[in-house]
C-alpha atoms as a PDB file:
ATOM      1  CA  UNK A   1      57.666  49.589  55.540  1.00  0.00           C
ATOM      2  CA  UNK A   2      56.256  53.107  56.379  1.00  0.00           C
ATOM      3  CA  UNK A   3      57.650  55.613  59.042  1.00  0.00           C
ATOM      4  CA  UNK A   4      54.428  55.138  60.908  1.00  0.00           C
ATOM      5  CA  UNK A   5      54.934  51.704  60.593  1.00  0.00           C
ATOM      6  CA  UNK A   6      58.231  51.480  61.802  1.00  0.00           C
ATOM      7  CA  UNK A   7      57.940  54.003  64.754  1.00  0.00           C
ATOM      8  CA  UNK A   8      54.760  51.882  65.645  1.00  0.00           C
ATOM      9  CA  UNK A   9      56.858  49.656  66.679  1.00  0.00           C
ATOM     10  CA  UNK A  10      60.285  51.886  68.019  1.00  0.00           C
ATOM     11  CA  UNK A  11      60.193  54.599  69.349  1.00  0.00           C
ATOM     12  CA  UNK A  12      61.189  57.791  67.493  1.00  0.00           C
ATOM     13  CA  UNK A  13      62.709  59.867  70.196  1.00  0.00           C
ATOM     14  CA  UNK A  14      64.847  56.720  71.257  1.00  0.00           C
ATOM     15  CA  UNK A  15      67.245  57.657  68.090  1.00  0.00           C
ATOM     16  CA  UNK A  16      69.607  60.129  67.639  1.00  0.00           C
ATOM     17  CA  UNK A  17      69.941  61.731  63.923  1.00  0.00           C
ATOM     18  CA  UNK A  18      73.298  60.752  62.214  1.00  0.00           C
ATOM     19  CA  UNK A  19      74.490  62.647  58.685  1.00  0.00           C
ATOM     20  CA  UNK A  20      76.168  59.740  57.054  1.00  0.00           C
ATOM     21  CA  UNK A  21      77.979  60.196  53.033  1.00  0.00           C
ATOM     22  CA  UNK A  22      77.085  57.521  51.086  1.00  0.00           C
ATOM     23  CA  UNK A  23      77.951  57.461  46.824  1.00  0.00           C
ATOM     24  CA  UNK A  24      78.833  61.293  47.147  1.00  0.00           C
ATOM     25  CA  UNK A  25      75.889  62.483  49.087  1.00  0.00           C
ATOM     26  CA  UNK A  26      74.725  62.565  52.552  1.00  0.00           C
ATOM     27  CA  UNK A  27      71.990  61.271  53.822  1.00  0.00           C
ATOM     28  CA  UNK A  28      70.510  61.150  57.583  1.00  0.00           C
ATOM     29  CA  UNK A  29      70.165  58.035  59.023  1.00  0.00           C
ATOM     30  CA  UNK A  30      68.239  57.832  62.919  1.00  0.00           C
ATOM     31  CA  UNK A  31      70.374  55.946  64.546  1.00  0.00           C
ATOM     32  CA  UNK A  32      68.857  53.447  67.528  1.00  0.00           C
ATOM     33  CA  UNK A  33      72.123  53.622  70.065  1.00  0.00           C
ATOM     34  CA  UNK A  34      70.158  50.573  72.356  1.00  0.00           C
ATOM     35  CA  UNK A  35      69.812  48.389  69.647  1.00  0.00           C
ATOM     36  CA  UNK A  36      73.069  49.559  67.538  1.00  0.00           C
ATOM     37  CA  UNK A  37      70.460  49.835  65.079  1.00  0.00           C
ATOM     38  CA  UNK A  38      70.576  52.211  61.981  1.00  0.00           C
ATOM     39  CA  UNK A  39      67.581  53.315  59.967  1.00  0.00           C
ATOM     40  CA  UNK A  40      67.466  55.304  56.543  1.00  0.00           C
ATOM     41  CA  UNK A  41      63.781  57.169  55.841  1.00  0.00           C
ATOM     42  CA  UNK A  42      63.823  58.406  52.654  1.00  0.00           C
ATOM     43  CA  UNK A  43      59.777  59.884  51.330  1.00  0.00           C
ATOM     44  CA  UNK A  44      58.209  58.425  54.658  1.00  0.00           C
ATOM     45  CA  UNK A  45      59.142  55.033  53.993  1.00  0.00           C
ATOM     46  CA  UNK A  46      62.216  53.064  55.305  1.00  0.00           C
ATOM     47  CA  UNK A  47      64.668  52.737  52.657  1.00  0.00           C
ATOM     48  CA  UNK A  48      67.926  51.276  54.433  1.00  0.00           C
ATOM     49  CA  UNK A  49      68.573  49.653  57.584  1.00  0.00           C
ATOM     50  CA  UNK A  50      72.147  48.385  59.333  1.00  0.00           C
ATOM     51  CA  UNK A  51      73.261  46.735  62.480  1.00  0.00           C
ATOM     52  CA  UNK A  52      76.473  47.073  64.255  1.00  0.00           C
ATOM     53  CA  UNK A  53      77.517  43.745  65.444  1.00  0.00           C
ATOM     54  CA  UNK A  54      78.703  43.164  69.310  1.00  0.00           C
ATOM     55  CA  UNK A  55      81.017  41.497  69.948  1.00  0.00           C
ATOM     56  CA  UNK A  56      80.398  39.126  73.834  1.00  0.00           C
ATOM     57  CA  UNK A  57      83.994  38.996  76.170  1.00  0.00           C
ATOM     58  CA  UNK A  58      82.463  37.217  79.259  1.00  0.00           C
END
């Protein structure tokens, strides 16, 4: 999927921009705090993506 694409469908300024290290480098993820929703962009094209889970106490 393509940044465009992606940000078609989210919108960019609803993420915040996260350094994370991964395998001895760092790399910035935009993070989605509503969704708890992380999103690596690597050459204009989505490369990674990872969800927190929540956890329901009702």
């Amino acid at each position: 999927m393509s940044k465009a694409d992606l940000f078609a469908m989210i919108s960019e300024s609803a993420s915040v921009v996260k350094n994370l290290a991964r395998g001895g480098k760092v790399d910035a993820w935009n993070y989605f705090t509503d969704l708890n929703m992380g999103v690596l962009i690597e050459n204009d094209k989505v490369k990674a993506i990872t969800v927190t889970p929540v956890i329901y106490e009702g």
